[in-house]
Protein backbone atom coordinates (compact mmCIF):
# COMPACT_ATOMS: atom_id res chain seq x y z
CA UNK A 1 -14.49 4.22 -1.10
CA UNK A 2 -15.21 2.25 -4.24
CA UNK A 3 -14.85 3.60 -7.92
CA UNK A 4 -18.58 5.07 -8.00
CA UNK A 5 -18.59 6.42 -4.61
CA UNK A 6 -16.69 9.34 -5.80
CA UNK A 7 -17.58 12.65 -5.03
CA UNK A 8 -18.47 14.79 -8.27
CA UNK A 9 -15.05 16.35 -9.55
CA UNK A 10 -16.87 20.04 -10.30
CA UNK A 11 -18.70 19.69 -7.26
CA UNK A 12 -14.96 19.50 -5.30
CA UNK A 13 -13.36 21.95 -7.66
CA UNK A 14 -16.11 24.67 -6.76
CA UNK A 15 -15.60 23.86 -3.33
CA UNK A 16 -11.79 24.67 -3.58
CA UNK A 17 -12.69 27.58 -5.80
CA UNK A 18 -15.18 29.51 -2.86
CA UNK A 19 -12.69 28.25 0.14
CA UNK A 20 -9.71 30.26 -1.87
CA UNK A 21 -12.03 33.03 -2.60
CA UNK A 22 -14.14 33.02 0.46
CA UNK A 23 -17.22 34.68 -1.76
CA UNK A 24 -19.34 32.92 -4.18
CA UNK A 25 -18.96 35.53 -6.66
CA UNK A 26 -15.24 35.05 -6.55
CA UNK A 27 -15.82 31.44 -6.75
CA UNK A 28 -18.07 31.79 -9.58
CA UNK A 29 -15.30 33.49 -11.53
CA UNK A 30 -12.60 30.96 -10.81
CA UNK A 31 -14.59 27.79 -12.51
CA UNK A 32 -16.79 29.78 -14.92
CA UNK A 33 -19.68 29.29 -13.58
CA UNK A 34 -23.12 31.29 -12.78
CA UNK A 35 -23.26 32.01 -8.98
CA UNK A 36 -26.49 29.70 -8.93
CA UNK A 37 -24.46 27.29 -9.69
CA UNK A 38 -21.73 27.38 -7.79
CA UNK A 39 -24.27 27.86 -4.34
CA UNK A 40 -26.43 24.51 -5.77
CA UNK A 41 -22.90 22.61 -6.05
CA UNK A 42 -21.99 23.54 -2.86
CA UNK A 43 -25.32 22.53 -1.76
CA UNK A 44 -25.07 19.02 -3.59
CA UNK A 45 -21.55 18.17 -2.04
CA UNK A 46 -23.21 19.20 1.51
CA UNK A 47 -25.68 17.10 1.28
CA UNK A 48 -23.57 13.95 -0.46
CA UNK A 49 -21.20 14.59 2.90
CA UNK A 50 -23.54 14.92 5.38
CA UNK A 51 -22.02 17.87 6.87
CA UNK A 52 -22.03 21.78 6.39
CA UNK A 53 -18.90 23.10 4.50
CA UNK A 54 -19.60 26.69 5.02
CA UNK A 55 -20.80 29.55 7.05
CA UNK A 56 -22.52 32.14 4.51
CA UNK A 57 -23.03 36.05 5.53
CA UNK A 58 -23.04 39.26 4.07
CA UNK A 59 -19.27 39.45 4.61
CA UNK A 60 -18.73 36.43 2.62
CA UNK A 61 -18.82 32.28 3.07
CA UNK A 62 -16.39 30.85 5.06
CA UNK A 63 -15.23 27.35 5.98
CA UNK A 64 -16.44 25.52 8.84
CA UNK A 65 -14.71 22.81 11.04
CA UNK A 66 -15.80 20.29 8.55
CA UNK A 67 -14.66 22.41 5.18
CA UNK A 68 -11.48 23.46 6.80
CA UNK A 69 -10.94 19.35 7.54
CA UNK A 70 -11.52 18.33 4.22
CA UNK A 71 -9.74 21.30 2.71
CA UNK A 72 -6.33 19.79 2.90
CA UNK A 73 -7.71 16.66 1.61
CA UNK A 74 -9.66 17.62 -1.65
CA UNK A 75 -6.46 20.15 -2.36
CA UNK A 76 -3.86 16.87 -2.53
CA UNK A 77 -6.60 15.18 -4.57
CA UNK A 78 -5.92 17.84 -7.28
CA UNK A 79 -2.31 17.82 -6.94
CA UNK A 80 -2.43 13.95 -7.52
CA UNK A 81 -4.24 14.60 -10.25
CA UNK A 82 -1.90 17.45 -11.78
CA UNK A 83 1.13 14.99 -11.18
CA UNK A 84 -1.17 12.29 -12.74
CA UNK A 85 -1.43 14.82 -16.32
CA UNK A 86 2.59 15.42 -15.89
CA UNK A 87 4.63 12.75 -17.95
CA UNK A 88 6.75 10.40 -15.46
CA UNK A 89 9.44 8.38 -14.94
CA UNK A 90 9.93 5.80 -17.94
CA UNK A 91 6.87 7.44 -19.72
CA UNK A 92 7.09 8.48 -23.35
CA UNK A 93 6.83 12.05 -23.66
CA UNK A 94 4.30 13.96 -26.17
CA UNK A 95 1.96 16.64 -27.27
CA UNK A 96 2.31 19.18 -23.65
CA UNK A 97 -1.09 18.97 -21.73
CA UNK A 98 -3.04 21.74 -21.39
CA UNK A 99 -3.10 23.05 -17.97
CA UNK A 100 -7.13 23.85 -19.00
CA UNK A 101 -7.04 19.70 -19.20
CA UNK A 102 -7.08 19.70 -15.26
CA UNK A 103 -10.14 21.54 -15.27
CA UNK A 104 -11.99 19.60 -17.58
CA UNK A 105 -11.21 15.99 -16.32
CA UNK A 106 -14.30 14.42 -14.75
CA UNK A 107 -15.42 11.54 -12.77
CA UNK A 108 -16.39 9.17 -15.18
CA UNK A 109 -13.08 9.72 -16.94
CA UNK A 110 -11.11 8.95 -13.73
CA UNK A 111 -13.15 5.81 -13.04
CA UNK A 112 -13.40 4.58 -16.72
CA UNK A 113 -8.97 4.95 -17.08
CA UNK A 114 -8.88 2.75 -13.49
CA UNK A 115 -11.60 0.40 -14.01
CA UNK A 116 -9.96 -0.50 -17.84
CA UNK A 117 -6.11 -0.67 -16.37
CA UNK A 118 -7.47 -2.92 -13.63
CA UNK A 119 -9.90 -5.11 -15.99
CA UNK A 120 -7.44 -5.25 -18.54
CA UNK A 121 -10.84 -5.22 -21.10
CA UNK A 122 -13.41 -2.28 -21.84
CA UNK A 123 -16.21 -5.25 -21.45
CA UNK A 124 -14.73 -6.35 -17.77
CA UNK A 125 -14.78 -2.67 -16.93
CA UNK A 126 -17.71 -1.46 -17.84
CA UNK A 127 -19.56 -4.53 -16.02
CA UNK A 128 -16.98 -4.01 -12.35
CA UNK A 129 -18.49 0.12 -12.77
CA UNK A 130 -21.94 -1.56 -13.49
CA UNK A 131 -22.04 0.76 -17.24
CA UNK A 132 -22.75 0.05 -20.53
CA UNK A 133 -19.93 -0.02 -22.70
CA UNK A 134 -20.85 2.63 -24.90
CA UNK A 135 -20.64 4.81 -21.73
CA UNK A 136 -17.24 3.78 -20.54
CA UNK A 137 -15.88 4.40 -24.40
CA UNK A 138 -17.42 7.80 -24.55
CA UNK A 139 -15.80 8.92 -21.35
CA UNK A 140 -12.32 7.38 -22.40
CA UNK A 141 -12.34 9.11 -26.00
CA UNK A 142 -13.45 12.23 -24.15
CA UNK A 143 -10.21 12.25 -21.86
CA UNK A 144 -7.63 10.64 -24.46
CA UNK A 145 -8.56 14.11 -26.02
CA UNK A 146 -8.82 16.70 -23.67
CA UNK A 147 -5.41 14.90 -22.40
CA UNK A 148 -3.69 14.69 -26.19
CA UNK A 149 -2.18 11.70 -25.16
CA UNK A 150 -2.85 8.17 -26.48
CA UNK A 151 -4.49 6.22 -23.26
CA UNK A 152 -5.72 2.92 -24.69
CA UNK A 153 -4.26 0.12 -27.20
CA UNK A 154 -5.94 -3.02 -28.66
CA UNK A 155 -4.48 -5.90 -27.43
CA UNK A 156 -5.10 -9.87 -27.84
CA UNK A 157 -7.39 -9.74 -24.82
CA UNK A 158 -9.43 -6.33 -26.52
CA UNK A 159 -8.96 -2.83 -25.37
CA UNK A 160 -6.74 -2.05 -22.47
CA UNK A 161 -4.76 0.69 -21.34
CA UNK A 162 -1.23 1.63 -22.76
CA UNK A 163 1.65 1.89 -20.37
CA UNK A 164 1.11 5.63 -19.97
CA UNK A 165 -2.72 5.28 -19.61
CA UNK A 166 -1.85 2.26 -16.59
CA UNK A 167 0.55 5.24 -15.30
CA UNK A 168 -2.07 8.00 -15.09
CA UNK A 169 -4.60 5.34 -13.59
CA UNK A 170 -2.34 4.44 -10.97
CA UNK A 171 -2.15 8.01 -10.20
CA UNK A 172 -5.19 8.64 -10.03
CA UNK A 173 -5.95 5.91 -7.88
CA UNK A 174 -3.49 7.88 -5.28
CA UNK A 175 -5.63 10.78 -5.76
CA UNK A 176 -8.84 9.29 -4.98
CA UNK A 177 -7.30 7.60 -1.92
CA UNK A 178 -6.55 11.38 -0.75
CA UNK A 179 -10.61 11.97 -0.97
CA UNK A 180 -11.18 8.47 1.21
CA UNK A 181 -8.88 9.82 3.98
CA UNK A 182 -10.72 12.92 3.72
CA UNK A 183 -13.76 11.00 4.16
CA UNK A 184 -12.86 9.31 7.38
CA UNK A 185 -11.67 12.90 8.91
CA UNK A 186 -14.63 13.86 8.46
CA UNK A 187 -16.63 10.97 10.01
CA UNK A 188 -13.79 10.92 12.23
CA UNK A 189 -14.23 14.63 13.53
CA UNK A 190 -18.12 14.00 13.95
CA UNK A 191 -17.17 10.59 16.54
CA UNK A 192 -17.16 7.71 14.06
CA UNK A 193 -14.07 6.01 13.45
CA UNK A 194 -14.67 4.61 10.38
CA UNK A 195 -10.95 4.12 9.50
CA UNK A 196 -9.19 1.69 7.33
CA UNK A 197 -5.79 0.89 7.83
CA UNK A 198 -5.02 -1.27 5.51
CA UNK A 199 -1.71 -3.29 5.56
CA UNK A 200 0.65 -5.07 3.04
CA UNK A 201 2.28 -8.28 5.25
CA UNK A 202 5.31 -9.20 3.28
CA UNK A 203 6.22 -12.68 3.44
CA UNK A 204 8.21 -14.38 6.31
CA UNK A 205 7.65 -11.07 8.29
CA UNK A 206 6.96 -10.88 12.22
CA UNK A 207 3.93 -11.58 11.99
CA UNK A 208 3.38 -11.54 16.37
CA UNK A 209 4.76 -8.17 15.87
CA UNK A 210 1.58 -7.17 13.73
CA UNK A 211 -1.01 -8.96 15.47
CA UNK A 212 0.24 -7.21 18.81
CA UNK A 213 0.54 -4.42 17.61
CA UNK A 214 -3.30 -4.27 15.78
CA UNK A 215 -4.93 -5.76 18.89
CA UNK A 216 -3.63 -2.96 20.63
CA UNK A 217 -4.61 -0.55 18.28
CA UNK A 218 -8.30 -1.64 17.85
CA UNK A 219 -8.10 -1.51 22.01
CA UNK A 220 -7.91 2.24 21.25
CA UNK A 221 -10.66 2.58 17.94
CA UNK A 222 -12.69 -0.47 18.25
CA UNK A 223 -14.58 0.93 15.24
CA UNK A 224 -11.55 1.26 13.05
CA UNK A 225 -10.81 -1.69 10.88
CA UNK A 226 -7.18 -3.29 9.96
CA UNK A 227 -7.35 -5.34 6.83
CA UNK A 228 -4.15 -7.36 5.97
CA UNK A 229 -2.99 -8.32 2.69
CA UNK A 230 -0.66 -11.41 2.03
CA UNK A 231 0.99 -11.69 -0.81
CA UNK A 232 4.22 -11.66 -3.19
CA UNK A 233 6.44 -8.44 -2.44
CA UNK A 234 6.37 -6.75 -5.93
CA UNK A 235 2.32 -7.46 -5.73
CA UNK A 236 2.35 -5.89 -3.12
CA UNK A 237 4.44 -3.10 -4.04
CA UNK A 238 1.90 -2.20 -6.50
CA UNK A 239 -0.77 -1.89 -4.70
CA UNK A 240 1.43 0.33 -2.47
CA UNK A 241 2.37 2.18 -5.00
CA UNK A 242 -1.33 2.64 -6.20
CA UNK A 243 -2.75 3.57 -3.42
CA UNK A 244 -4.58 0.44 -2.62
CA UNK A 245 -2.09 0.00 0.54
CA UNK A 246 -1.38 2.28 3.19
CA UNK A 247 1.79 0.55 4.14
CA UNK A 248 4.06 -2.10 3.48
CA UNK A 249 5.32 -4.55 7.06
CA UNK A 250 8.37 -7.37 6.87
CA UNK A 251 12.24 -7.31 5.63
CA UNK A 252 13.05 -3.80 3.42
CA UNK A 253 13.74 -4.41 0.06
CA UNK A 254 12.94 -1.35 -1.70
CA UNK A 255 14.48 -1.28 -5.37
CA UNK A 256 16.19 1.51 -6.38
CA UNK A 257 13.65 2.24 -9.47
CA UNK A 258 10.96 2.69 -6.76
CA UNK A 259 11.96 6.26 -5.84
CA UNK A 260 8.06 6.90 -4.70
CA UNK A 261 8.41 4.82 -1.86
CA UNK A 262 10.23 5.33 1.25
CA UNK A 263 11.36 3.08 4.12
CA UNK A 264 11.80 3.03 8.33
CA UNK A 265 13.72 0.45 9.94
CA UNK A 266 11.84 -0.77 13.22
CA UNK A 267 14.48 -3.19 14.11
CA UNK A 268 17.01 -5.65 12.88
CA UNK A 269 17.12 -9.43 12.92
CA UNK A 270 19.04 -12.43 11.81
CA UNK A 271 18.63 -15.47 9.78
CA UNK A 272 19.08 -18.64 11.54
CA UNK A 273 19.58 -22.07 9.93
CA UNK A 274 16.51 -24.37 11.03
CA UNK A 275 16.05 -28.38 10.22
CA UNK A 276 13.84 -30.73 12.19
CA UNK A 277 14.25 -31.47 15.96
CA UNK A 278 15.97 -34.93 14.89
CA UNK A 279 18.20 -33.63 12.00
CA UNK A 280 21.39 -35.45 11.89
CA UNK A 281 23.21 -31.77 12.89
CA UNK A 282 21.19 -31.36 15.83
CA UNK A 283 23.76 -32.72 18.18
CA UNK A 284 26.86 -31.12 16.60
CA UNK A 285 28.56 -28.00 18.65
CA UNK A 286 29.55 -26.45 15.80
CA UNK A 287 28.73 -26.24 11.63
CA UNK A 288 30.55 -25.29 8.86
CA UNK A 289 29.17 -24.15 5.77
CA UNK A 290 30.51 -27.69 3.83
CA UNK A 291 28.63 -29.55 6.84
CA UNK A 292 25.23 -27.00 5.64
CA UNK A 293 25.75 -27.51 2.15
CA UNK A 294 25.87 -31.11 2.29
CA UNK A 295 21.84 -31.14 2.84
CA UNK A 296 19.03 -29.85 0.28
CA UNK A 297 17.07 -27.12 1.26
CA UNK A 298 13.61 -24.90 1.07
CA UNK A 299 13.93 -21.09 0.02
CA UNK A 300 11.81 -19.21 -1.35
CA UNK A 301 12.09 -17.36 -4.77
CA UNK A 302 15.71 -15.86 -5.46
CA UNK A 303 15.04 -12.60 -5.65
CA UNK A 304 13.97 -12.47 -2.01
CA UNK A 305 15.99 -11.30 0.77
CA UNK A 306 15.88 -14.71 2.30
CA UNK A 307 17.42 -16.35 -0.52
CA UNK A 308 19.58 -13.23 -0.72
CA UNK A 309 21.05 -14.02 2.49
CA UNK A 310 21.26 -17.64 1.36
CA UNK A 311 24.04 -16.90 -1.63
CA UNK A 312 25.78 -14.74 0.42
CA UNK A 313 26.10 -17.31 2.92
CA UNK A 314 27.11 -20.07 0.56
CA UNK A 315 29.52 -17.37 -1.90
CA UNK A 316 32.27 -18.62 -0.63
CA UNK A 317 31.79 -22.27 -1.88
CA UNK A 318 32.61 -23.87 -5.31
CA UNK A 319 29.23 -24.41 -5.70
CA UNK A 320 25.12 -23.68 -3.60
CA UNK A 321 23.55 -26.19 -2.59
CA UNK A 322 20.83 -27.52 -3.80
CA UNK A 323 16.99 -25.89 -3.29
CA UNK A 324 14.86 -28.98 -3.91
CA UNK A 325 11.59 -27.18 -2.90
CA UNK A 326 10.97 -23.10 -3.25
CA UNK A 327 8.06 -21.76 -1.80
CA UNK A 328 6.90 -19.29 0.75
CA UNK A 329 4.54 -20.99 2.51
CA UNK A 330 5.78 -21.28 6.30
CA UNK A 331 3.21 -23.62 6.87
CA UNK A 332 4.85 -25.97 4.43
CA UNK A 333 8.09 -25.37 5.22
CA UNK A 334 7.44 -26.31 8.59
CA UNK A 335 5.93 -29.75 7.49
CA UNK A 336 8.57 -30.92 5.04
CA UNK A 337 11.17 -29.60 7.46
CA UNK A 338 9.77 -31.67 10.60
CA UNK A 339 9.45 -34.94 8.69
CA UNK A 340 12.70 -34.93 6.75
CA UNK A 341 16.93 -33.57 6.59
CA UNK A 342 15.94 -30.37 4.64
CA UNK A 343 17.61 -27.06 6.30
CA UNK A 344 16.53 -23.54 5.74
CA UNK A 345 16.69 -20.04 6.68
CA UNK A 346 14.01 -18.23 9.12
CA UNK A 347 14.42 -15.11 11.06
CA UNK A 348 14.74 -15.51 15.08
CA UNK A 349 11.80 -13.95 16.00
CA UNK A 350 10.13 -16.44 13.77
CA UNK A 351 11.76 -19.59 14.92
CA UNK A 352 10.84 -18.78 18.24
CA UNK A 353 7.42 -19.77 17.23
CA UNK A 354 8.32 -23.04 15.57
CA UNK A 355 7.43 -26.10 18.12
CA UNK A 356 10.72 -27.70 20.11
CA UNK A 357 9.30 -31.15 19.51
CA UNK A 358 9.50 -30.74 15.43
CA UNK A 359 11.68 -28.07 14.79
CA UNK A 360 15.64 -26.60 16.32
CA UNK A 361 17.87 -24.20 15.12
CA UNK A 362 21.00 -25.23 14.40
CA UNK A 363 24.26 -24.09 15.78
CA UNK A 364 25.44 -21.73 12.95
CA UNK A 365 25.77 -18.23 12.70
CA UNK A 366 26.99 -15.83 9.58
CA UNK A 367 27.49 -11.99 9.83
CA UNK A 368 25.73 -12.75 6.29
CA UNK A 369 22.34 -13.38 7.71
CA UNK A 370 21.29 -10.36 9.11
CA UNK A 371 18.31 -8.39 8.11
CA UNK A 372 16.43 -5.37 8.65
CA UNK A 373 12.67 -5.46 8.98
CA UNK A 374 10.25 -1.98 8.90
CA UNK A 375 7.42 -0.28 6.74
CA UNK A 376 7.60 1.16 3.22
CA UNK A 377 5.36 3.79 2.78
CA UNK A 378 4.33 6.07 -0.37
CA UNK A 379 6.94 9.40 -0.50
CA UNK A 380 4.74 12.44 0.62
CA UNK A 381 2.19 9.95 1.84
CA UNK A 382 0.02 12.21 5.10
CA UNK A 383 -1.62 9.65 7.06
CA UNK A 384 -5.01 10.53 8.76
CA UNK A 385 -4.49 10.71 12.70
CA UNK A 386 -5.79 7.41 13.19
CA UNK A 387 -3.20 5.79 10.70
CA UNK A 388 -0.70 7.91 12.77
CA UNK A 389 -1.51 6.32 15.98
CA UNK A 390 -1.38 3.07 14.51
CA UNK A 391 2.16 3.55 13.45
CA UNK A 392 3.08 4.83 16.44
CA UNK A 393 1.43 1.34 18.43
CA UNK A 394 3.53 -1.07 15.51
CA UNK A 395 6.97 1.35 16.46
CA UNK A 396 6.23 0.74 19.97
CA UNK A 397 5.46 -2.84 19.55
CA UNK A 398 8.81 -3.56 17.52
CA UNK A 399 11.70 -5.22 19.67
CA UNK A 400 14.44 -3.45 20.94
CA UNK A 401 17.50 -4.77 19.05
CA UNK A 402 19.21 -5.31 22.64
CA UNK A 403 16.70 -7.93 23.72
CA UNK A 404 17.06 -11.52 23.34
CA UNK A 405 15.21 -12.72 21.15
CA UNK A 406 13.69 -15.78 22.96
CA UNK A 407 12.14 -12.77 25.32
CA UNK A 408 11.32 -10.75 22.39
CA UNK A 409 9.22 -13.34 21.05
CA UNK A 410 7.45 -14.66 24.10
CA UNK A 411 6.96 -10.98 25.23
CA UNK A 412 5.11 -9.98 21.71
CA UNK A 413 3.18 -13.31 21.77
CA UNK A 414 1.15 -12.30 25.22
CA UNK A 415 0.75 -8.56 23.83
CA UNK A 416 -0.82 -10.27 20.90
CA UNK A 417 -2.96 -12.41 23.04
């Protein structure tokens, strides 16, 4: 659901209002509205939806399947968006909001805050939400005061948000992602499986895991779709965080400032050291760490878990040795480590992969290299039933920490295939 494929914010607030009530009348009172109105919003998100949201007699209107489904749904949306008005974490505090605020907030508002905190410019925004300018600056004055709260700053690159307005918008963003998963249940009740799942790979994760575990969950919804998203992990926290992700796969990492998020371990690995099939420490029975640290290596950044493990491995040394190339790139460090001495850390299940003619593990092992791999997921996130039965396929589809992990990985490479 893009930015302008948002469902009118009255439209969803009336539709709260006559659930709760179960009368238009009653309805009518609740958002201060005519009963004409409320019936022709009611009418407008119908039609928008495609479905019928309520049974009307002379005893009153009622939910049907579909407005009981979405019910849930549109009710998180405006929790999200009362945790979205309440100041957070880190977040200068101010002037109270209103609680009438809530009430008052409206589509264009929500989508101008986003579109500016993502553009980082009132001119990139207004063109990404295809809007004149003098639109998107109307709807932002309009919320900074019904909000009381300073939402914008001028900035070398123009007008962008201030750290509490990026705050809000990333809240918001969670609240609209509530309406998208509404949207599927509802598709998703009438037969189409239009689900997203959409996935966060964290570097250097197992990566046979997740394709095993997605073929075998489009088996079950061919007409879902799985996107994956590569990137850095605090990127892709972020977009976790915002709502942009549904979950995070790879090593857990979680920092302790990200008290939104929460993790499950699927299983645990180990770090192994890894140099090219001819490497001079190939044919050694044993290594030490001065034999290790006599070699340069690839890692990649140090505030990864990987090069974690690395200084912990080395600590007890007078000195590391030397990284002469960082990156994350597997595909590079399986180049540069097949054509010269360089040694470096990759987890079992991931060496397994690595060809026997280029690259070996080497015969070293730490209690320091172990690791524990799993999804992060947003705290209090619900997942639609199809994003439930894809978590349960990628639990199933994680190795048992008993297995060896040569049969681990040739096992998860055929489910894959």
């Amino acid at each position: 659901m893009t930015l302008n494929d948002i469902p009118s914010v009255r439209q969803l607030r009336v539709f709260t209002a006559v659930a709760a009530s179960q009368s238009i009348s009653g309805a009518a009172k609740a958002v201060n509205l005519s009963q004409p109105g409320v019936t022709e919003s009611v009418r407008a998100l119908e039609h928008r939806l495609g479905v019928k949201l309520f049974e009307r007699s002379g005893s009153g209107c009622y939910p049907t399947a579909s407005g009981v489904a979405l019910l849930p749904r549109v009710q998180r949306f405006f929790d999200q968006l009362r945790a979205a008005l309440d100041t957070g974490p880190g977040i200068t505090t101010g002037t109270p909001v209103p609680k009438v605020a809530l009430n008052r907030i409206t589509g264009p508002q929500i989508r101008g805050l986003i579109a500016v905190s993502e553009n980082h410019s009132f001119d990139a925004a207004a063109r990404a939400l295809a809007i004149s300018e003098p639109s998107l600056h109307r709807a932002a004055r309009s919320l900074e005061h019904e909000l009381r709260r300073r939402l914008y700053q001028r900035t070398s690159r123009g007008m962008t948000t201030t750290p509490l307005g990026s705050e809000i918008a990333r809240r918001f963003q969670i609240a609209l992602r509530e309406l998208a998963y509404g949207m599927e249940e509802l598709q998703a009740a009438r037969g189409n499986v239009v689900t997203r799942v959409v996935i966060g790979n964290i570097p250097h994760s197992g990566s046979q895991i997740l394709s095993a575990a997605v073929n075998a969950f489009l088996g079950a919804y061919p007409t879902a779709t799985v996107e994956i998203v590569d990137g850095h992990y605090e990127a892709l926290l972020d977009d976790l965080r915002s709502g942009k992700l549904d979950l995070l796969f790879g090593v857990l990492r979680r920092p302790d400032w990200a008290s939104d998020v929460t993790e499950e371990v699927l299983f645990q690995d180990r770090y192994v050291v890894v140099g090219g099939a001819d490497h001079p420490l190939r044919q050694q029975r044993t290594l030490n760490l001065r034999a290790l640290a006599g070699y340069n290596w690839i890692m990649p950044g140090p505030m990864t878990p990987r090069h974690q493990a690395f200084r912990r491995m080395f600590a007890s040394l007078p000195a590391l040795p030397r990284i002469s190339v960082e990156t994350t790139s597997l595909q590079i460090y399986r180049d540069l480590l097949s054509t010269t001495d360089r040694l470096t850390l990759m987890s079992a299940l991931e060496a397994q992969l690595n060809e026997p003619s280029k690259l070996a593990v080497l015969p070293f092992r730490s209690a320091q290299l172990r690791r524990c791999d799993g999804i992060a997921t947003r705290a209090g996130w619900r997942p639609t039933p199809v994003h439930r039965h894809f978590l349960e396929v990628l639990r199933a589809h994680a190795p048992r920490n008993d297995e060896p992990a040569r049969r681990r990985a040739s096992r998860l490479a055929r489910r894959a295939n």
